[in-house]
Protein backbone atom coordinates (compact mmCIF):
# COMPACT_ATOMS: atom_id res chain seq x y z
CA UNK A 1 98.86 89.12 233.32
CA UNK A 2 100.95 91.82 231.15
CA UNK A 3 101.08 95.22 232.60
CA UNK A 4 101.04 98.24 230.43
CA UNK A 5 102.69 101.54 231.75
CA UNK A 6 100.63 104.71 231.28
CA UNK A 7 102.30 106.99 229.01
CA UNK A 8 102.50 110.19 231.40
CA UNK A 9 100.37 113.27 230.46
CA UNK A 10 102.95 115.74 230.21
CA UNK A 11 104.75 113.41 227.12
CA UNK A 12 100.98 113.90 225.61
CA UNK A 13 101.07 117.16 225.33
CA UNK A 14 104.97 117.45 224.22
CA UNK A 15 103.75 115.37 220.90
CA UNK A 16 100.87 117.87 220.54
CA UNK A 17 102.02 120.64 220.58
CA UNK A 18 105.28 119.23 217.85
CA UNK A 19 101.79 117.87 215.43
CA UNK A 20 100.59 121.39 215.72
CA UNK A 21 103.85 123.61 215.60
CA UNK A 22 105.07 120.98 212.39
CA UNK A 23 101.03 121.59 210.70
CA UNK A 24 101.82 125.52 211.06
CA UNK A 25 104.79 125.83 209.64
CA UNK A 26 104.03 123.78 206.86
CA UNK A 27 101.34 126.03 205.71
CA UNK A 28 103.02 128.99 206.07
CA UNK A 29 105.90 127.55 203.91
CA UNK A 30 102.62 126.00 201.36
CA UNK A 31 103.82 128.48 198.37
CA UNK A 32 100.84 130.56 197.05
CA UNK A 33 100.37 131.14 193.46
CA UNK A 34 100.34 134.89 192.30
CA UNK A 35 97.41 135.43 189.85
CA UNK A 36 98.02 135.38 186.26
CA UNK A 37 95.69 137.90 185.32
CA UNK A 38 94.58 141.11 187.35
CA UNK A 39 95.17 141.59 191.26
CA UNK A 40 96.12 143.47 194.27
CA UNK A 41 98.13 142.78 196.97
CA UNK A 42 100.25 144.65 199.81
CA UNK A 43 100.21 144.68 203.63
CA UNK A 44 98.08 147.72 204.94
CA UNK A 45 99.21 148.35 208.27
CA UNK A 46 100.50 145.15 209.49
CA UNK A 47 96.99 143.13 207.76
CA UNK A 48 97.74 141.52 204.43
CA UNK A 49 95.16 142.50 201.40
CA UNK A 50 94.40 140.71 198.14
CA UNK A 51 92.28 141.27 195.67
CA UNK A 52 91.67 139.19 192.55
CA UNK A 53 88.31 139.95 190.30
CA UNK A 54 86.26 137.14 190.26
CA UNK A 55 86.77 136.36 193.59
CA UNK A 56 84.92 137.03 196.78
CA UNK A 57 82.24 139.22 194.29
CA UNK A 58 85.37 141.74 193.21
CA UNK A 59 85.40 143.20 190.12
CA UNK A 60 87.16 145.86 188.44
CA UNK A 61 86.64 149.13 186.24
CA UNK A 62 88.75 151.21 184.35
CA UNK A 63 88.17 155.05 183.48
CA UNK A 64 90.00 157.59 181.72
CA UNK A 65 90.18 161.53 182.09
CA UNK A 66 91.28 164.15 179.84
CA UNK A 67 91.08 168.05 180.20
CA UNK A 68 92.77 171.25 178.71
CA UNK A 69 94.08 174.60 180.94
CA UNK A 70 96.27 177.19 180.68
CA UNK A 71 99.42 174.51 180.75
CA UNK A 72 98.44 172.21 178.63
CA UNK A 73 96.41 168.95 178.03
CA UNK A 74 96.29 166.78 181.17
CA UNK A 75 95.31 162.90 181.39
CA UNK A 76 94.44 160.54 184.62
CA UNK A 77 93.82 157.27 183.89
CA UNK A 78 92.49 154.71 186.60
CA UNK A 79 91.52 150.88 187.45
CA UNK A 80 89.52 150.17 190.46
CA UNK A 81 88.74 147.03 192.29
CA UNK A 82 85.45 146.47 194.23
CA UNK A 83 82.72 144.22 195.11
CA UNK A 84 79.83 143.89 193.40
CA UNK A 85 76.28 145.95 195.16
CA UNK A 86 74.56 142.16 195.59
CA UNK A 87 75.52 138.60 195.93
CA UNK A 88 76.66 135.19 197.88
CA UNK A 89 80.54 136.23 199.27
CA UNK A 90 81.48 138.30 202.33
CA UNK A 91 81.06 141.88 202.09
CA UNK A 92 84.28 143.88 203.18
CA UNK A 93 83.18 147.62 201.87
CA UNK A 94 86.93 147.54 200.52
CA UNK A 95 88.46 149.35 197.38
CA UNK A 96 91.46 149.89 195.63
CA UNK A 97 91.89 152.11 193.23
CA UNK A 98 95.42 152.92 191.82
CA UNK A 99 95.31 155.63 189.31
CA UNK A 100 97.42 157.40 186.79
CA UNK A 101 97.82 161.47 187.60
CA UNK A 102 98.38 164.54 185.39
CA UNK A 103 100.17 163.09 182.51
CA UNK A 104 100.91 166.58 180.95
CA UNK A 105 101.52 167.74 177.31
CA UNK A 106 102.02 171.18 176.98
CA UNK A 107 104.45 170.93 173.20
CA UNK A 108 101.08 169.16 171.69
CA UNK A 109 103.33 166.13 171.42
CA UNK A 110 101.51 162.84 170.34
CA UNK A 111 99.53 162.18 173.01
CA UNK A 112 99.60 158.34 172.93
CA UNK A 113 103.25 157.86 172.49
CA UNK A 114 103.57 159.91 175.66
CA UNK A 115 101.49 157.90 177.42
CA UNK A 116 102.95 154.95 176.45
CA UNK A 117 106.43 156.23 176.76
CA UNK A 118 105.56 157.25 180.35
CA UNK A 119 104.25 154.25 181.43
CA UNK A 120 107.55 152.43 179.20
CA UNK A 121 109.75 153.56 182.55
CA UNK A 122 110.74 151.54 184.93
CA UNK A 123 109.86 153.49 188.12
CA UNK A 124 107.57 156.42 188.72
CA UNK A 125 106.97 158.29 191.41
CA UNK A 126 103.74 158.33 194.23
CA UNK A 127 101.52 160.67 193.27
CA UNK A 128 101.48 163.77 195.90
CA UNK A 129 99.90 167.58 196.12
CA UNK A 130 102.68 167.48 198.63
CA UNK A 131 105.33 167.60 195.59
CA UNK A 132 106.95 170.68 194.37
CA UNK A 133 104.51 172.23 191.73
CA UNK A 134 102.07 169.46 192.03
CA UNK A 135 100.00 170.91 189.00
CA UNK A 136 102.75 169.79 186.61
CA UNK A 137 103.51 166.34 188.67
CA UNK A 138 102.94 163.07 187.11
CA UNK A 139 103.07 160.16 189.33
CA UNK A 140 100.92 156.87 190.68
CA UNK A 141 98.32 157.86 193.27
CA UNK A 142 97.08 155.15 195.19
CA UNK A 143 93.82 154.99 196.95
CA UNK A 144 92.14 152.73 199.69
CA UNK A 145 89.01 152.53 201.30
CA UNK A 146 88.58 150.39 204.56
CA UNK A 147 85.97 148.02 205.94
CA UNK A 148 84.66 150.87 207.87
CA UNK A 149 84.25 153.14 204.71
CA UNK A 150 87.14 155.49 205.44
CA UNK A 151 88.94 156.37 202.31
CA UNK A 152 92.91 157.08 202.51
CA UNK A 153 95.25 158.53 199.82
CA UNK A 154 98.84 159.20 198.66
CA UNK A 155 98.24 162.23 197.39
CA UNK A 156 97.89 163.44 201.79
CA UNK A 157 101.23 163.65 202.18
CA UNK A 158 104.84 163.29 201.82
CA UNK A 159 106.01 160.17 200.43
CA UNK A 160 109.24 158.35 200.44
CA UNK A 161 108.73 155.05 198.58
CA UNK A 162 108.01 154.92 194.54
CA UNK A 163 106.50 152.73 191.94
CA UNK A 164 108.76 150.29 190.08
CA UNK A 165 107.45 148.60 186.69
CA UNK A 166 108.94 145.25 186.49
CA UNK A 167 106.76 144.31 183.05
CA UNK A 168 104.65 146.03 180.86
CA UNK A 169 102.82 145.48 177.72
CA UNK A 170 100.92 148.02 175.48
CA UNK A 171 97.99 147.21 172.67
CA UNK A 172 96.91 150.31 170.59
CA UNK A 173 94.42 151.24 168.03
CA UNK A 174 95.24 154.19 166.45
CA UNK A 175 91.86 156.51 166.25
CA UNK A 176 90.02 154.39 169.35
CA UNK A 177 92.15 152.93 172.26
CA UNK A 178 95.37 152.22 173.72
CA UNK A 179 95.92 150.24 176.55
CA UNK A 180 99.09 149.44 178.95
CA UNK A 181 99.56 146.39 181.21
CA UNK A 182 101.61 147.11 183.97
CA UNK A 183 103.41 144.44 187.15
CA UNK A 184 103.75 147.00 189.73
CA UNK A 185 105.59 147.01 192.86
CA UNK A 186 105.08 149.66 195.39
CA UNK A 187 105.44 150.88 198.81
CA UNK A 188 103.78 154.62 200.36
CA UNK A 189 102.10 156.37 202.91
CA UNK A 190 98.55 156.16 202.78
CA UNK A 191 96.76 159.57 204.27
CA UNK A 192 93.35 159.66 205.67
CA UNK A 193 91.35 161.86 203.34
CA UNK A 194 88.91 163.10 205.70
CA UNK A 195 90.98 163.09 209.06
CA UNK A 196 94.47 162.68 210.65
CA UNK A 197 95.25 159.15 210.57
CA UNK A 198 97.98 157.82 208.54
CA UNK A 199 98.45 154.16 207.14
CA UNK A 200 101.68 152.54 205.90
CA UNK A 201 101.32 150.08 202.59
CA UNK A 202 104.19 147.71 202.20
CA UNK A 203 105.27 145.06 199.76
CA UNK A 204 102.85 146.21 197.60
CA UNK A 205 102.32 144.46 193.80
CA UNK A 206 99.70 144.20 191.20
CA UNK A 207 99.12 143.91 187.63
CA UNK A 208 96.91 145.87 186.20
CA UNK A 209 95.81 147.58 183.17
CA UNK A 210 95.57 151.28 181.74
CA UNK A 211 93.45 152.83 179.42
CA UNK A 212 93.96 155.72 177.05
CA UNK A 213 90.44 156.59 175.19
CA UNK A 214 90.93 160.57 174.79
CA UNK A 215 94.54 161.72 175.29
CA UNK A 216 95.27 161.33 171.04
């Protein structure tokens, strides 16, 4: 009779643990297809975040601002991502919103061609009431709010990085709308709004969109 010899254990586990490692590292080298339309993504403290309407019950809203002082006419303009109140997806009480600040005209220039040549450069700074006359600074503010509800902002702080447009796009009606699409890439400080703590956001990107509806 034929005798068979017992592959020993410890071989076993050696081919394991190669299946495993060789499974692992070929889905972290599976590429990952950015989103054509809308999104959000950056690393928040070591945890990677993305956001895509129309996933996970995200959605996203745009706003516009526009007010007159003694400088001049100011204009914020904003897009925010969150989930909807209701529905079948995870809830994660997270929000983006990545906004526009104090584009100024104080020459009564055309409003709209400032805005779009603003938004035409290709970096800008992060918005901050740390800045030197913050009043008169325009910049990108960036805002996050976390799982646990805690919201966190650029505008805390000193800030380092900046905001570099790699594309952009504008639409405008003359006498209703103008809008700017923007490929973003950023990196900043994020300050706790209500508190101490401080957050760093890295490799961020997203395309998003502007609005102007009263800055004409």
């Amino acid at each position: 009779m034929k005798k068979y010899r017992a592959i020993p254990f410890s071989i076993l586990i050696l081919f394991s643990a190669l299946f495993i490692f060789n499974s692992c590292e070929q889905d972290e080298d599976t590429p990952v297809d950015e989103p054509a339309g809308t999104f959000f993504s950056a690393t928040i403290n070591g945890h990677n975040k993305s956001i895509t309407p129309g996933n996970n019950g995200y959605l996203s809203v745009n706003s516009d601002t526009c007010y007159t002082d003694l400088i001049g006419d100011h204009f914020n303009s904003y897009i925010q991502f969150y989930q909807a109140p209701s529905g079948y997806y995870i809830s994660s009480r997270e929000v983006i919103e990545i906004s526009l600040i104090n584009l100024l005209d104080s020459t009564l220039l055309n409003k709209d061609s400032l805005f779009h040549a603003r938004l035409s450069m290709t970096d800008l700074p992060v918005f901050t009431y740390y800045a030197q006359d913050s009043s008169l600074a325009t910049g990108i503010q960036i805002k996050w709010r976390n799982s646990d509800g805690v919201w966190y902002s650029t505008a805390g702080g000193a800030q380092n990085g900046g905001v570099y447009i790699d594309t952009t796009m504008n639409t405008t009606q003359v006498g209703g709308f103008s809008s700017r699409e923007l490929y973003l890439r950023f990196d900043c400080t994020l300050y706790e709004i209500d508190g101490d703590a401080t957050l760093n956001l890295t490799s961020g990107r997203a395309r998003i969109y502007l609005y102007n509806t009263c800055f004409y």
